[in-house]
Structures are given as C-alpha cells and as structure tokens.
PDB file of N, CA and C in Angstrom:
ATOM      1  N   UNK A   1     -16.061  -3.772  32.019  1.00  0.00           N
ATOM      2  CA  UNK A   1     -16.084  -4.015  30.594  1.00  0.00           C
ATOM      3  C   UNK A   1     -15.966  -2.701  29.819  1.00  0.00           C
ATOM      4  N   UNK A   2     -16.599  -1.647  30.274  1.00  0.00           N
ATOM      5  CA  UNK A   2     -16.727  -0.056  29.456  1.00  0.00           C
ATOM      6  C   UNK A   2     -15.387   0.079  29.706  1.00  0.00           C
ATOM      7  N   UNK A   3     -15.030   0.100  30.569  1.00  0.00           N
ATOM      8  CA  UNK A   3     -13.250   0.662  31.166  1.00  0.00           C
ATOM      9  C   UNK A   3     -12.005   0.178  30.302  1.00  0.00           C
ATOM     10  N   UNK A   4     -12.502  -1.522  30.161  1.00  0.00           N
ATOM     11  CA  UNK A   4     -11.227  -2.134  29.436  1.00  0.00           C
ATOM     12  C   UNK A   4     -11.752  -1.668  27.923  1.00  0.00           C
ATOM     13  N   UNK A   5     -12.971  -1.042  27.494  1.00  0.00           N
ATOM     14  CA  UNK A   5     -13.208  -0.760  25.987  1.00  0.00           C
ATOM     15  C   UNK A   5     -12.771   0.503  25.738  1.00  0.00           C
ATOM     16  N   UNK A   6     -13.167   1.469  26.621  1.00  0.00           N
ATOM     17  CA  UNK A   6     -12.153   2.907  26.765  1.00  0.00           C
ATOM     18  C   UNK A   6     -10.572   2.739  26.704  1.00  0.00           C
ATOM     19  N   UNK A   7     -10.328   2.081  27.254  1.00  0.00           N
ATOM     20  CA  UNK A   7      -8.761   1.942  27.313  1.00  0.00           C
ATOM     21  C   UNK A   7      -7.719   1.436  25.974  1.00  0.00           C
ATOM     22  N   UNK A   8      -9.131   0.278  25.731  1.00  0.00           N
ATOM     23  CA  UNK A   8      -8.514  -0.176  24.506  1.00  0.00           C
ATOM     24  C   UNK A   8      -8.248   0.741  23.116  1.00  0.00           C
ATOM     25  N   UNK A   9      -9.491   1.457  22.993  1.00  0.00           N
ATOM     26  CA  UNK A   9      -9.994   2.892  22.121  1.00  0.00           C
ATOM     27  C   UNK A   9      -8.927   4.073  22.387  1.00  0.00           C
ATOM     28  N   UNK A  10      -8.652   4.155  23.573  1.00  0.00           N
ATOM     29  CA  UNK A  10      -7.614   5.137  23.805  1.00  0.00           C
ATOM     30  C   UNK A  10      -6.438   5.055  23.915  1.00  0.00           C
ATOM     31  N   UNK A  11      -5.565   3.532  23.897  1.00  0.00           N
ATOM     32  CA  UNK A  11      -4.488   2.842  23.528  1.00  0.00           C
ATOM     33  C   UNK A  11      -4.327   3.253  21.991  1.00  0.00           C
ATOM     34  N   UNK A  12      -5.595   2.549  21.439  1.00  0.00           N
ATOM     35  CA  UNK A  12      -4.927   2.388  19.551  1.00  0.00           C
ATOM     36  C   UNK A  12      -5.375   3.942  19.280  1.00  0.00           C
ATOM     37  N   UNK A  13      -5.952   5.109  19.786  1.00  0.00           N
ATOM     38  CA  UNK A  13      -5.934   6.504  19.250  1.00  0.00           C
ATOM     39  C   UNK A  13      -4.896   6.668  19.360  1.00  0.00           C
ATOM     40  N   UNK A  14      -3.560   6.474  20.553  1.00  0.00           N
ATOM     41  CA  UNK A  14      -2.273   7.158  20.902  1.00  0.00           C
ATOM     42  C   UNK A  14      -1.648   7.068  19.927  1.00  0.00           C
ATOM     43  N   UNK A  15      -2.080   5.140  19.397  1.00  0.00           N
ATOM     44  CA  UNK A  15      -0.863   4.946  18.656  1.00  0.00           C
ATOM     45  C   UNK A  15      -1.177   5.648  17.114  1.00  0.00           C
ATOM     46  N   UNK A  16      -2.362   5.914  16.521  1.00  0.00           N
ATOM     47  CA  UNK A  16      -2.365   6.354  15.139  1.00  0.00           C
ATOM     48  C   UNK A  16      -1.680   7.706  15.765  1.00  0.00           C
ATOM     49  N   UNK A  17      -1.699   8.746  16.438  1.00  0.00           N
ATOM     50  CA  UNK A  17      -1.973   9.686  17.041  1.00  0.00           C
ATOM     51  C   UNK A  17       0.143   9.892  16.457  1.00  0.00           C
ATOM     52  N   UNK A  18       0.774   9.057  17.132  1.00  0.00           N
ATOM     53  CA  UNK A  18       2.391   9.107  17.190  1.00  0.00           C
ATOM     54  C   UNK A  18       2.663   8.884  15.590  1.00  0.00           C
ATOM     55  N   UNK A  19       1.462   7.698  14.529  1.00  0.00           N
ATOM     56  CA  UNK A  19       1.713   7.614  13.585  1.00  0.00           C
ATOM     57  C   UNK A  19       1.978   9.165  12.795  1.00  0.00           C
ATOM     58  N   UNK A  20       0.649   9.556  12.831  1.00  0.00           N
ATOM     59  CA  UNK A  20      -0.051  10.366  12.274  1.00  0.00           C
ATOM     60  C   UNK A  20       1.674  12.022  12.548  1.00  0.00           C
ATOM     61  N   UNK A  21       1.877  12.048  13.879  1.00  0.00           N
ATOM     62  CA  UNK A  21       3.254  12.904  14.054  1.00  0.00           C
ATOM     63  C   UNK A  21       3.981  13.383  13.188  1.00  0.00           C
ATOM     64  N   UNK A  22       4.469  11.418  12.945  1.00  0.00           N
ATOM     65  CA  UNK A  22       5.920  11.222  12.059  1.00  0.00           C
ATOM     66  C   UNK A  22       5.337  11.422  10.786  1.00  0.00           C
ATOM     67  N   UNK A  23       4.268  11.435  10.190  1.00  0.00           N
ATOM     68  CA  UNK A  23       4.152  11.235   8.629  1.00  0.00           C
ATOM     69  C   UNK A  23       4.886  12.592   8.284  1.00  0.00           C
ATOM     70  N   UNK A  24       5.295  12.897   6.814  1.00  0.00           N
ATOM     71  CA  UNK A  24       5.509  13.927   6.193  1.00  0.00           C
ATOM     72  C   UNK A  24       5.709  14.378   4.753  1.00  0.00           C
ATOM     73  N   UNK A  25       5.138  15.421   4.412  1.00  0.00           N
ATOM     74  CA  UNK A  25       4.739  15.494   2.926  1.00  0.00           C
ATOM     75  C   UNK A  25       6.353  14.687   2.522  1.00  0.00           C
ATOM     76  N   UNK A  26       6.166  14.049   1.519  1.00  0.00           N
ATOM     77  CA  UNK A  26       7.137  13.762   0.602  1.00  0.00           C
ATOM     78  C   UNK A  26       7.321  14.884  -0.565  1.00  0.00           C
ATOM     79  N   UNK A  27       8.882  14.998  -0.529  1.00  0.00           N
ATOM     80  CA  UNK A  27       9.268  16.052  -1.425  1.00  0.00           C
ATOM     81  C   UNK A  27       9.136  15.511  -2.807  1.00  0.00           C
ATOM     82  N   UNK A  28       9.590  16.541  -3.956  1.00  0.00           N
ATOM     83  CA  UNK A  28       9.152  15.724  -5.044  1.00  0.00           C
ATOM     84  C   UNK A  28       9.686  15.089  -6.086  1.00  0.00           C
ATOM     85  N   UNK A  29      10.948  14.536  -5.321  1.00  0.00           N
ATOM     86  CA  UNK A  29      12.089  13.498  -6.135  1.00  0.00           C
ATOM     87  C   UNK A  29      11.486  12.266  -5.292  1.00  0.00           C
ATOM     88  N   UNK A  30      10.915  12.369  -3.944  1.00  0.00           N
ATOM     89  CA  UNK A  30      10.675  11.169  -3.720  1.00  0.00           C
ATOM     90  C   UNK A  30       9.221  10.757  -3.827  1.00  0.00           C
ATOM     91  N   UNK A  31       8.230  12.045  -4.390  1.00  0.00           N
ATOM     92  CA  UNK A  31       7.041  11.304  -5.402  1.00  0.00           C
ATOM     93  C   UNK A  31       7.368  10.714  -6.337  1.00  0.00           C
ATOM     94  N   UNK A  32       8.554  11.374  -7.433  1.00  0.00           N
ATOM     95  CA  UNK A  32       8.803  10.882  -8.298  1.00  0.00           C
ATOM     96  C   UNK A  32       9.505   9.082  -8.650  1.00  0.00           C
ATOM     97  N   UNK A  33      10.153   8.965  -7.335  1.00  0.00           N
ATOM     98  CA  UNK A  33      10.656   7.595  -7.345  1.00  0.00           C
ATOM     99  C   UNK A  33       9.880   6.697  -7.265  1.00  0.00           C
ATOM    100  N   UNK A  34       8.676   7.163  -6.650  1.00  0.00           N
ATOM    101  CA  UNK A  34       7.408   6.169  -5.956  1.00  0.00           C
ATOM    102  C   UNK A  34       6.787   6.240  -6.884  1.00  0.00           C
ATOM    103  N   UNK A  35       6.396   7.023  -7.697  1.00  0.00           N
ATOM    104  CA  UNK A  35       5.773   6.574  -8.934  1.00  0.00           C
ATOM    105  C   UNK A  35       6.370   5.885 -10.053  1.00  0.00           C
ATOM    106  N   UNK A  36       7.268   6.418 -10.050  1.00  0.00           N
ATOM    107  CA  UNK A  36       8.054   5.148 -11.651  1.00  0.00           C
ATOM    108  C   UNK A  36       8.329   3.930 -10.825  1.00  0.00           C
ATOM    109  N   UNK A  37       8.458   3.237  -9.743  1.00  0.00           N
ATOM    110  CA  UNK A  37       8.056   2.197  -9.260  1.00  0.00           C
ATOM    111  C   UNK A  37       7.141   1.645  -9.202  1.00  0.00           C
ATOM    112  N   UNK A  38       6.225   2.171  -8.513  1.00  0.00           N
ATOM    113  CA  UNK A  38       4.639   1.919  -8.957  1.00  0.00           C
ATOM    114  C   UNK A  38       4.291   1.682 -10.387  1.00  0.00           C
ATOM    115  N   UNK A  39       4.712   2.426 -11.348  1.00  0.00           N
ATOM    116  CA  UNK A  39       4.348   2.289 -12.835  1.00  0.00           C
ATOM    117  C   UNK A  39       4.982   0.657 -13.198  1.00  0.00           C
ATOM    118  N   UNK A  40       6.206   0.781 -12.956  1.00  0.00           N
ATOM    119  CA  UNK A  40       7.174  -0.352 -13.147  1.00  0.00           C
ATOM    120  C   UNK A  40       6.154  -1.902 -12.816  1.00  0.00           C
ATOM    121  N   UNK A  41       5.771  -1.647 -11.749  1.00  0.00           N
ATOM    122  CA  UNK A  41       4.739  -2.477 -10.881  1.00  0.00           C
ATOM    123  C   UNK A  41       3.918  -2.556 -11.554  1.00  0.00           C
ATOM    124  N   UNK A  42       2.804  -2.095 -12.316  1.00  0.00           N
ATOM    125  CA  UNK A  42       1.910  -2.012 -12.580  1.00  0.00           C
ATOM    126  C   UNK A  42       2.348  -2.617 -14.306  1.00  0.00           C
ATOM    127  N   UNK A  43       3.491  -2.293 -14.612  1.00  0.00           N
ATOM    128  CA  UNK A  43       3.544  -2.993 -16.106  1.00  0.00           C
ATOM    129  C   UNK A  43       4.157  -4.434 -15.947  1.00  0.00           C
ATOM    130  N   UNK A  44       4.549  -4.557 -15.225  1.00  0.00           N
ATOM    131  CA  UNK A  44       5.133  -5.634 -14.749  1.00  0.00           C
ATOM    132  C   UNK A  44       4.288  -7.009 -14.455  1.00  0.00           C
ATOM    133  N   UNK A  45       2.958  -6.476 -13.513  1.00  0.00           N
ATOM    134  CA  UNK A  45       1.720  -7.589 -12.993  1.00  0.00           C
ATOM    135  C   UNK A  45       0.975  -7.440 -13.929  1.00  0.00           C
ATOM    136  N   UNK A  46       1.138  -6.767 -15.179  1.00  0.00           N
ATOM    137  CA  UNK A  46      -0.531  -6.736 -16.292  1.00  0.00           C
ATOM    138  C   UNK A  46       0.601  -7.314 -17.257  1.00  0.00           C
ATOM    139  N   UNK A  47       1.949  -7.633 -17.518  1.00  0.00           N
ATOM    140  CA  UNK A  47       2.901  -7.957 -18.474  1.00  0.00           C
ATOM    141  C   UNK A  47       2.607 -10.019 -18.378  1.00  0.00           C
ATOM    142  N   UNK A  48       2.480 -10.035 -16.568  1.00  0.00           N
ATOM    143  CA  UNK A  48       2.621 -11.318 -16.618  1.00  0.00           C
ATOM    144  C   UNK A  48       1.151 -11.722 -16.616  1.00  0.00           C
ATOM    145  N   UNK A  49       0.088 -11.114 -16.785  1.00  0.00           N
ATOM    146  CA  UNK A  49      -0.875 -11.543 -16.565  1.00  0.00           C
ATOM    147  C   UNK A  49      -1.432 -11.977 -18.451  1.00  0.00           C
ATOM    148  N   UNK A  50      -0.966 -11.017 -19.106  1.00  0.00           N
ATOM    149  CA  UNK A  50      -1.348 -11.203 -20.059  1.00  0.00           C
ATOM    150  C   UNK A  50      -0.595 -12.341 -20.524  1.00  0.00           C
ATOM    151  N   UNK A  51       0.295 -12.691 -20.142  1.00  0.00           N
ATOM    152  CA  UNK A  51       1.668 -13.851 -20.775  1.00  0.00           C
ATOM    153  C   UNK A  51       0.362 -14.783 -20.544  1.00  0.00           C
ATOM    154  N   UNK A  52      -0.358 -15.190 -19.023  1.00  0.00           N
ATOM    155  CA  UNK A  52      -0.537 -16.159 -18.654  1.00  0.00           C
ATOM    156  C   UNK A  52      -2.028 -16.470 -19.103  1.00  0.00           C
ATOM    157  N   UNK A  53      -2.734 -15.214 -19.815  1.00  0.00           N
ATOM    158  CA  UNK A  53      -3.883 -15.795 -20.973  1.00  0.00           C
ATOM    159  C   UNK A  53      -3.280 -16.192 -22.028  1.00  0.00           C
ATOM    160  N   UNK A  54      -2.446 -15.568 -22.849  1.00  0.00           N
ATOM    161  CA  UNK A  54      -2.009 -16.103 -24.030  1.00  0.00           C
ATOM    162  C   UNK A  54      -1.426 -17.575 -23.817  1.00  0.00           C
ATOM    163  N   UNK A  55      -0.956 -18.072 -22.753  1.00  0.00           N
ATOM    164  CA  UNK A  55      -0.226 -19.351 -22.669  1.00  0.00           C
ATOM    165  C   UNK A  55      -1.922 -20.514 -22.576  1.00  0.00           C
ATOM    166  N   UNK A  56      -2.591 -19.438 -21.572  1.00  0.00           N
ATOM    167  CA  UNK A  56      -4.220 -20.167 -21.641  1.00  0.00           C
ATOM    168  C   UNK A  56      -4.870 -20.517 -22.891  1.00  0.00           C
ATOM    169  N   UNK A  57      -4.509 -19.571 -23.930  1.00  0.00           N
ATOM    170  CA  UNK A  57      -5.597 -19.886 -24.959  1.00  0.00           C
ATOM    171  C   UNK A  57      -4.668 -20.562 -25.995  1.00  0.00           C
ATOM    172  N   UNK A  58      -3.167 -20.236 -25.634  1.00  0.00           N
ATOM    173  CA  UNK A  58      -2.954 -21.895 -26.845  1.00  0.00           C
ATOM    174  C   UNK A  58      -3.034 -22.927 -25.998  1.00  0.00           C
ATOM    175  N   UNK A  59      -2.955 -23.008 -24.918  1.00  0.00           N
ATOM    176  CA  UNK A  59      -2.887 -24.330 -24.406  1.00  0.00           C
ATOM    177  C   UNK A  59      -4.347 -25.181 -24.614  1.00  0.00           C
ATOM    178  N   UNK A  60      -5.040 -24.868 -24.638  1.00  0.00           N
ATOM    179  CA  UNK A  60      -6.715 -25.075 -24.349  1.00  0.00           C
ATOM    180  C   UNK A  60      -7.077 -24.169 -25.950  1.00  0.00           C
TER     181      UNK A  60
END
C-alpha cells in the first residue's frame, strides 16, 4: 500500500515537474493580448449580468 502511494506521489511530481519545464515568461505583446481579452471578458459577463437584473426588476 506505501509503495503504490509513493509511486503514485512520484508519478504526478514527474508530471507537474515536465509541466513546470515548458512554462515560460510571456513576453509583453502576449501579456498584453491576454489582458484586453480578459478585460473584454470581464465587461462582457458583468454587461450580461446586469441586462439580466434589469429584465428582473421590470419583469417582477
């Protein structure tokens, strides 16, 4: 049971381990894209959220 829990523990370390390799700073045209997306996103889900109180409070 310790053996197959070691193994298992030392399986998923490898794999963050290969993750962790490949990551790499992002330069900064491609912060920049990821954020005006993100922003986009973010006006986008508070755009429809607010639609869907205002449709709440005339409806009711």
């Amino acid at each position: 049971m310790i053996k197959k829990l070691s193994r298992k523990i030392s399986s998923q370390y490898h794999k963050y381990l290969r993750v962790w390799r490949l990551l790499k700073k992002p330069t900064m045209e491609e912060f920049k894209t990821i954020s005006k997306v993100s922003a986009i996103g973010l006006l986008v889900i508070g755009a429809v959220g607010f639609a869907i109180s205002i449709v709440m409070k005339l409806a009711f």
